[in-house]
N, C-alpha and C. Protein backbone atom coordinates (compact mmCIF):
# COMPACT_ATOMS: atom_id res chain seq x y z
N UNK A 1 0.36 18.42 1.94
CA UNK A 1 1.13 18.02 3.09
C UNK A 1 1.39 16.52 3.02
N UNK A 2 2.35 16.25 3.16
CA UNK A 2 2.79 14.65 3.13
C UNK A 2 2.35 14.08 4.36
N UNK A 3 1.93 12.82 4.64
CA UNK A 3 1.76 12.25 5.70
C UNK A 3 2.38 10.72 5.73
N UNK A 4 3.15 10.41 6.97
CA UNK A 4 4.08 9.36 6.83
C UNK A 4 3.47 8.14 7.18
N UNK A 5 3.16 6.85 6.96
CA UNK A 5 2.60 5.46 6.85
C UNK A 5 3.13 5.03 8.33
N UNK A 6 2.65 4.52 9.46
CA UNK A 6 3.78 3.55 10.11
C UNK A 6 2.37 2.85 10.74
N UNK A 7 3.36 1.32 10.77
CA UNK A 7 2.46 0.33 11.25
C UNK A 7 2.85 -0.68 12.22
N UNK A 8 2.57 -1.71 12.59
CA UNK A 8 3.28 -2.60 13.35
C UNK A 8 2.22 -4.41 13.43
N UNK A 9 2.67 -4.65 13.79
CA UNK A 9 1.81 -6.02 13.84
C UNK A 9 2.90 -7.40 13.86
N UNK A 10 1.73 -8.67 13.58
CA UNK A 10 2.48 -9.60 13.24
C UNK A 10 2.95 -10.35 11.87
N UNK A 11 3.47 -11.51 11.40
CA UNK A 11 3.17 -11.92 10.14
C UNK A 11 4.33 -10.91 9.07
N UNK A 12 3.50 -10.36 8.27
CA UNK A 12 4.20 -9.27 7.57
C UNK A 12 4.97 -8.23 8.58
N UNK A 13 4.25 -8.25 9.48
CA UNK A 13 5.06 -6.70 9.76
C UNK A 13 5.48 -7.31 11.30
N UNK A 14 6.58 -6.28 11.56
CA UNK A 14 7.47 -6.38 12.95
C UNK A 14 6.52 -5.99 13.57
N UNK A 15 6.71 -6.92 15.36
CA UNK A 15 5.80 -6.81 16.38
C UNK A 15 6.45 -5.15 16.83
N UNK A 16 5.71 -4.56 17.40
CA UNK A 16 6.22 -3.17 18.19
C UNK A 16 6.87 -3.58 19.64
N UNK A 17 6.23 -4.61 20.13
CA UNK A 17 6.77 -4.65 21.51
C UNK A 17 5.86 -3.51 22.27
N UNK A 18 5.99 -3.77 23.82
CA UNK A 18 5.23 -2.70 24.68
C UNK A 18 3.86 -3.11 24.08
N UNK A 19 3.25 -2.49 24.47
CA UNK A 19 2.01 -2.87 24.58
C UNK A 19 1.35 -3.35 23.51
N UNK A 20 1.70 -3.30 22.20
CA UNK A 20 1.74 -4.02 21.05
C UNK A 20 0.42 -3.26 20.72
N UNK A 21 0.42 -1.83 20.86
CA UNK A 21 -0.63 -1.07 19.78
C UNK A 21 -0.43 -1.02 18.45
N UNK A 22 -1.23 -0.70 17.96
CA UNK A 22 -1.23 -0.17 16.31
C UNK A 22 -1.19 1.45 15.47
N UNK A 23 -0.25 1.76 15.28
CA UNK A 23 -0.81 2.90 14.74
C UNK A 23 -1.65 3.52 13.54
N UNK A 24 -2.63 3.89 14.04
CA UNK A 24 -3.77 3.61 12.68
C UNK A 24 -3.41 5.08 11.95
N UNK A 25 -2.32 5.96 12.57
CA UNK A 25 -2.57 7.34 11.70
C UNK A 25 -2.42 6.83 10.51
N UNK A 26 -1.61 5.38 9.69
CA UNK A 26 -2.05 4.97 8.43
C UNK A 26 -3.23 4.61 7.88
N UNK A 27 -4.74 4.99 8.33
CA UNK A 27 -5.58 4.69 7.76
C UNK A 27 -6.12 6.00 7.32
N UNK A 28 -5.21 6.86 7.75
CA UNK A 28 -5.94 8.63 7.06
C UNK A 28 -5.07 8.86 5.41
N UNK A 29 -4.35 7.32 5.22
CA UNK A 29 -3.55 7.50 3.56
C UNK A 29 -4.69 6.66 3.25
N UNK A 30 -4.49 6.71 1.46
CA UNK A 30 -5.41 6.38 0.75
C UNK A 30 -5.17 5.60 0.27
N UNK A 31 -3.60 4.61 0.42
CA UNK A 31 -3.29 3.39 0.06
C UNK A 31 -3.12 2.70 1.62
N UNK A 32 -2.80 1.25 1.71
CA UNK A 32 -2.83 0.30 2.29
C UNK A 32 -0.96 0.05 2.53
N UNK A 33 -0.80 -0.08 4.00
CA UNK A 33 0.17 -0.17 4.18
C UNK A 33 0.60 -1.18 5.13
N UNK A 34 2.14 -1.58 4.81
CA UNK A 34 2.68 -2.81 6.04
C UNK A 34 4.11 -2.18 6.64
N UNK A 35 4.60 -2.95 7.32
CA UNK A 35 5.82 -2.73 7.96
C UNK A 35 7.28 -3.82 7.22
N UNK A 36 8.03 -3.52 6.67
CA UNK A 36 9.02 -4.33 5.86
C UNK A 36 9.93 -5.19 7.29
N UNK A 37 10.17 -6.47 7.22
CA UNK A 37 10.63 -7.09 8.01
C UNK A 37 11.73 -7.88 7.58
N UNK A 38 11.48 -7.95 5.99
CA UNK A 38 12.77 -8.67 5.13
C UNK A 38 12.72 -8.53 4.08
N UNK A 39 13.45 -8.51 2.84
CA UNK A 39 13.63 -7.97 1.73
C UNK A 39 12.71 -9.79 0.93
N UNK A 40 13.06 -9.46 -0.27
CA UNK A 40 12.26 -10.57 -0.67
C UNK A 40 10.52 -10.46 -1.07
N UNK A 41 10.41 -11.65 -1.60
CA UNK A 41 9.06 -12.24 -2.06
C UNK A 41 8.60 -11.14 -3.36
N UNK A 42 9.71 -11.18 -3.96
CA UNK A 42 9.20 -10.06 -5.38
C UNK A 42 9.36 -11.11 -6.47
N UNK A 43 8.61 -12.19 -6.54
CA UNK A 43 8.19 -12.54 -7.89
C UNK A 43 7.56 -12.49 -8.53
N UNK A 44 6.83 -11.40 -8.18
CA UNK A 44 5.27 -11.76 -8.95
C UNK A 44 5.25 -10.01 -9.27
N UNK A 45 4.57 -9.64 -10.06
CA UNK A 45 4.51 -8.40 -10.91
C UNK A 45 3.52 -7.98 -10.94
N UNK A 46 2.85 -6.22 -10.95
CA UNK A 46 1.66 -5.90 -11.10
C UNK A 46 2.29 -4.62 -11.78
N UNK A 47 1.38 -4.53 -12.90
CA UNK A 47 1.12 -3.83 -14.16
C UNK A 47 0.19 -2.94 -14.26
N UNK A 48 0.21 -1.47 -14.64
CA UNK A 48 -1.19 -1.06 -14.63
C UNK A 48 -1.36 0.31 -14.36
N UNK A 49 -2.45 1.14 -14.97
CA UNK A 49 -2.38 2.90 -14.55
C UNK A 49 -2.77 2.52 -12.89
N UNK A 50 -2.21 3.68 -11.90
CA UNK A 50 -2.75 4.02 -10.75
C UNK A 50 -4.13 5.06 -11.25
N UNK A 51 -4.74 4.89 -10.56
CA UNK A 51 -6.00 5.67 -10.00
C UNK A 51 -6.44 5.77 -8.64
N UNK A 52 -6.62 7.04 -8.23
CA UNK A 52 -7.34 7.39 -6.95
C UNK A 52 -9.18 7.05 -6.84
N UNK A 53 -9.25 6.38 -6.10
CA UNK A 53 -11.09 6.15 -6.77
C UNK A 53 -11.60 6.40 -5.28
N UNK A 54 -12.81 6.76 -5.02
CA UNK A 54 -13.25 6.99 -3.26
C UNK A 54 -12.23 7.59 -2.55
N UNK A 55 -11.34 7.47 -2.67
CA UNK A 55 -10.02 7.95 -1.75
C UNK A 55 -9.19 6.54 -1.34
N UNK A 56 -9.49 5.75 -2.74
CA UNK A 56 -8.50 4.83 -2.58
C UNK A 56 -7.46 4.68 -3.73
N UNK A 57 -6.23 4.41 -3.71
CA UNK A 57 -5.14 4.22 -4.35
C UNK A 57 -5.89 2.74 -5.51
N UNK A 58 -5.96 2.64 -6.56
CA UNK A 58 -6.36 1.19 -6.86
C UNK A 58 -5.55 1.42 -8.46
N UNK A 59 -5.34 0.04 -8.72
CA UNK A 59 -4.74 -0.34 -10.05
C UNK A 59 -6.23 -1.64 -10.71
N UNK A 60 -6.69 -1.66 -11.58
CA UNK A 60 -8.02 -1.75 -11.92
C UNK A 60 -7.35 -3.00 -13.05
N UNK A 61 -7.52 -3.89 -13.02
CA UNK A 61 -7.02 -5.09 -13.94
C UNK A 61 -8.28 -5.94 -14.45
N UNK A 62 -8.27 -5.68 -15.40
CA UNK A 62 -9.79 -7.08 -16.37
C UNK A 62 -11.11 -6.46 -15.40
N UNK A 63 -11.19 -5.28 -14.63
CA UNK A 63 -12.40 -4.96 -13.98
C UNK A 63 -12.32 -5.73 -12.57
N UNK A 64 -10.78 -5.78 -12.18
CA UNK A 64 -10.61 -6.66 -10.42
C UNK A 64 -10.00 -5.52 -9.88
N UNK A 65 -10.54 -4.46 -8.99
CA UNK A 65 -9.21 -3.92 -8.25
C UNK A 65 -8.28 -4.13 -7.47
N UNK A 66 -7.39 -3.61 -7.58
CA UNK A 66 -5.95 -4.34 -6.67
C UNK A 66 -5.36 -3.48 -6.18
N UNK A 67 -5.34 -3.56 -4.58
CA UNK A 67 -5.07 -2.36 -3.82
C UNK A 67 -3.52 -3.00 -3.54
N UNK A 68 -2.90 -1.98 -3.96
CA UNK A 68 -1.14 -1.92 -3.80
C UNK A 68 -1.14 -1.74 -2.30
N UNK A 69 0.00 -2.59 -1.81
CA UNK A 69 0.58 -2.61 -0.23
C UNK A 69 1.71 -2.08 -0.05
N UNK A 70 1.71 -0.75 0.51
CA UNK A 70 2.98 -0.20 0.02
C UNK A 70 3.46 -0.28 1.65
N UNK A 71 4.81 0.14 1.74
CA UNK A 71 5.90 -0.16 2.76
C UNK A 71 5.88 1.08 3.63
N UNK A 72 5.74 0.75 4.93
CA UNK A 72 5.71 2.06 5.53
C UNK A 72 6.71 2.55 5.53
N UNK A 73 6.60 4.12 5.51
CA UNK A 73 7.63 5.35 5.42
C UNK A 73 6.92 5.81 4.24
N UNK A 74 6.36 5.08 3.34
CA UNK A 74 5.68 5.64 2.31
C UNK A 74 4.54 6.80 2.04
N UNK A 75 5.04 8.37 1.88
CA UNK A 75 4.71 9.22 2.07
C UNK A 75 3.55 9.54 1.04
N UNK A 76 2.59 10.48 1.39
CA UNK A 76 1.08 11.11 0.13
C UNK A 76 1.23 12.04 0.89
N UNK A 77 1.65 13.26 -0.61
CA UNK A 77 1.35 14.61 -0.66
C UNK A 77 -0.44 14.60 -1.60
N UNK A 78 -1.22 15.40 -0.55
CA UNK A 78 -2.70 15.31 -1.03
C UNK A 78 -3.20 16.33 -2.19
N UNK A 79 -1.97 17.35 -1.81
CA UNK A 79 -2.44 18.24 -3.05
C UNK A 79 -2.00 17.97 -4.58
N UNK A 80 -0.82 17.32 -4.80
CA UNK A 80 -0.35 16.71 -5.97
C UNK A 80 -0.82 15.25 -6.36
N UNK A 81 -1.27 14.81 -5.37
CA UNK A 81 -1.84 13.09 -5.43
C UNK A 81 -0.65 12.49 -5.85
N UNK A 82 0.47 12.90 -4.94
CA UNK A 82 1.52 11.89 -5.21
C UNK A 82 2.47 11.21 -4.48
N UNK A 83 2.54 9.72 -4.40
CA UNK A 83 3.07 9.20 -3.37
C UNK A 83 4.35 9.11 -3.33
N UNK A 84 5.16 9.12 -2.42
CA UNK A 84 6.98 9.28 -2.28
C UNK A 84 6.93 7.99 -1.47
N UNK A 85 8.59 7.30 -2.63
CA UNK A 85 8.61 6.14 -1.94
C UNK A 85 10.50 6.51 -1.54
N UNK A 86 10.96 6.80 -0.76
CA UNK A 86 12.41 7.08 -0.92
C UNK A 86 12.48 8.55 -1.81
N UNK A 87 13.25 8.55 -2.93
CA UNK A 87 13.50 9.32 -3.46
C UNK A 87 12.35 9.38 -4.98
N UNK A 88 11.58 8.47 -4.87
CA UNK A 88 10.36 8.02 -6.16
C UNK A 88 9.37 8.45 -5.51
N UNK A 89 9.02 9.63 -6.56
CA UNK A 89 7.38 10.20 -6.71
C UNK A 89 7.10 9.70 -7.56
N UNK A 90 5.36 9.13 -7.53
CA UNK A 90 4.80 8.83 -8.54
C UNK A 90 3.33 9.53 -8.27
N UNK A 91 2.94 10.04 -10.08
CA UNK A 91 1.81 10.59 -9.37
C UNK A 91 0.95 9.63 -9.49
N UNK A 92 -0.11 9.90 -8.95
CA UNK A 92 -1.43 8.72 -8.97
C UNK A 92 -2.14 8.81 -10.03
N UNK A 93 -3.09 9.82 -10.46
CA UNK A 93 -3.76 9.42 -11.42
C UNK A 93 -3.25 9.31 -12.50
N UNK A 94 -3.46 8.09 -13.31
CA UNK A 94 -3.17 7.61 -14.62
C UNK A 94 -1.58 7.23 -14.97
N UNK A 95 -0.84 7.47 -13.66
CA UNK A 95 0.46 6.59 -14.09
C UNK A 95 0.35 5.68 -13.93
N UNK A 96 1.54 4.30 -15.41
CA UNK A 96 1.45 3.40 -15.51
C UNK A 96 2.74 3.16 -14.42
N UNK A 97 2.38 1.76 -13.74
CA UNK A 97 3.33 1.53 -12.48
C UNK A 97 4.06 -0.23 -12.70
N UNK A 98 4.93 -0.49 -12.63
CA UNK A 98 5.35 -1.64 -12.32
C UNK A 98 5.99 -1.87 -11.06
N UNK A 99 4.66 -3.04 -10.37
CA UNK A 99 5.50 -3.24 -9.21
C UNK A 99 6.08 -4.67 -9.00
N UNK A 100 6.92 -4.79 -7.91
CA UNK A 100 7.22 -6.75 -7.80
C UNK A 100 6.79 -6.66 -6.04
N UNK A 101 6.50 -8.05 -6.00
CA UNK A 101 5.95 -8.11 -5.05
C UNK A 101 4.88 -9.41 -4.79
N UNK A 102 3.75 -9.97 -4.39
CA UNK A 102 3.20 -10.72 -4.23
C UNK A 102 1.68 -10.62 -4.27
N UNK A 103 0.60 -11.09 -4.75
CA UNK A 103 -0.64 -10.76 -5.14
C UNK A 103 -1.40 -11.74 -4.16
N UNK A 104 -2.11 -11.18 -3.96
CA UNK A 104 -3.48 -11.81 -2.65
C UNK A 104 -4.47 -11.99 -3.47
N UNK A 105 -5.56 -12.94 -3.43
CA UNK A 105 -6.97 -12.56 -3.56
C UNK A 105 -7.93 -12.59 -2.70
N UNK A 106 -7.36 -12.87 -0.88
CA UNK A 106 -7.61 -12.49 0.05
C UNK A 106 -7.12 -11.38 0.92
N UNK A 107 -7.58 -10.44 1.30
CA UNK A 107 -6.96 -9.67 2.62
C UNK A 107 -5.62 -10.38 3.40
N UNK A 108 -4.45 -10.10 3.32
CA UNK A 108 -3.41 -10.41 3.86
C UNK A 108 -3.61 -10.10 5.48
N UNK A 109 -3.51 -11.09 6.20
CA UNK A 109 -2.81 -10.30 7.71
C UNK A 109 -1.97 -9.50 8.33
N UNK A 110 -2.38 -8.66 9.05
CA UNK A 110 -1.79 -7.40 9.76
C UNK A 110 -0.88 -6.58 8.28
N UNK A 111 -2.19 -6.16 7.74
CA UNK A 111 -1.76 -5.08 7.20
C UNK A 111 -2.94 -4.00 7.37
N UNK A 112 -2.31 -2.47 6.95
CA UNK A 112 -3.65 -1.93 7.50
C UNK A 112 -4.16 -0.89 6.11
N UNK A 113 -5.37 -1.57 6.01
CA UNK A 113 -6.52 -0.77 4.92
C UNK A 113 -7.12 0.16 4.88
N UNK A 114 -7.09 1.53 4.57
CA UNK A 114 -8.21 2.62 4.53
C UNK A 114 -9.75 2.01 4.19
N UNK A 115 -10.60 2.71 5.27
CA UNK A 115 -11.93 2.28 4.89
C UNK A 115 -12.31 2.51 3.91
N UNK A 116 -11.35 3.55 2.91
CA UNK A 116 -11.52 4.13 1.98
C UNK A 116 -11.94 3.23 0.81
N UNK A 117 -11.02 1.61 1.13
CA UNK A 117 -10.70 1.00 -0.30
C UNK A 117 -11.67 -0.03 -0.01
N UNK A 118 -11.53 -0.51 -1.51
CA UNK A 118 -13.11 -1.34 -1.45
C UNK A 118 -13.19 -2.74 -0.94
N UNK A 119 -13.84 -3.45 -0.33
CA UNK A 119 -13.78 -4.49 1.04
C UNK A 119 -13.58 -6.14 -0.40
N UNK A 120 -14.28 -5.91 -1.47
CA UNK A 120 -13.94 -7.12 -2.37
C UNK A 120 -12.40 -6.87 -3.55
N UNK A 121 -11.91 -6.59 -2.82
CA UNK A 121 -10.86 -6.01 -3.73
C UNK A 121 -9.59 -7.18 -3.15
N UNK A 122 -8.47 -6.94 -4.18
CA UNK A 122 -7.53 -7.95 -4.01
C UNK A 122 -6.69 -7.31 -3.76
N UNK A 123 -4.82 -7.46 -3.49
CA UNK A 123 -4.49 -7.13 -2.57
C UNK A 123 -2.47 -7.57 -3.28
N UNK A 124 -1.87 -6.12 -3.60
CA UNK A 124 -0.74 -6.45 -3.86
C UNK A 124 0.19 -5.93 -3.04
N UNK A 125 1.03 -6.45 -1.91
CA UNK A 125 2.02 -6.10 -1.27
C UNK A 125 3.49 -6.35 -2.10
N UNK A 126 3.87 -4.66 -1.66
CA UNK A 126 4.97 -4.02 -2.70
C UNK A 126 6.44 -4.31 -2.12
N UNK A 127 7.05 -5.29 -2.83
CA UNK A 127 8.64 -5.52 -2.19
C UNK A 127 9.22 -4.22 -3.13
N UNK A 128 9.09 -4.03 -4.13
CA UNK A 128 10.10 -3.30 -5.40
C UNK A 128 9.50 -2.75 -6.74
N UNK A 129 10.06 -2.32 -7.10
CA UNK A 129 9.68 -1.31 -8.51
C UNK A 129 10.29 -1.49 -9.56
């Protein structure tokens, strides 16, 4: 069953307005998600097989994991382990992925993390493919 990402906040992601809740049904996906507010900030590149690990989405570089920030609307079917981005399935385990986008080695603000993924881990929010 696919389940759809949506988020809201500040910073990265558009305020909701009204009472300015959050919707956490994105923390029952197994990747890390934001809300797109402007196109841009894809200079920077991440390389690398996907893997599902704990029930987290991670791309595993020199032994650093790097939890991809994908864009809400971004759908996971659980029985295929594969995420839909638009009209792009990719499956998770062991595909090699190129993304653009911007690399953290801190937790970015108002984005939202499955408890799933691991708390020293770094942090790539996805403009493009």
């Amino acid at each position: 069953m696919a389940v759809a990402a949506t988020v809201c906040g500040l910073g990265l992601v558009a305020g909701c307005g009204g009472g300015g809740e959050i919707d956490t049904s994105a923390l029952d996906l197994p990747f890390a998600t934001y809300e797109a507010t402007a196109s841009g900030g894809t200079t920077g590149s991440l390389e690398g097989p996907l893997s599902l690990e704990a029930g987290c989405v991670l791309v595993r570089l020199d032994g650093v994991s790097v939890v991809p920030v994908l864009r809400s609307g971004t759908t996971w079917d659980e029985t295929t382990s594969t995420i839909s981005v638009g009209t792009t399935q990719i499956a998770v385990r062991g595909a090699d992925i190129t993304f653009r986008g911007a690399r953290f080695t801190t937790r970015p603000a108002n984005i939202l993390v499955p408890p799933s993924c691991p708390r020293v881990a770094e942090y790539f929010v996805v403009t493009g493919s």
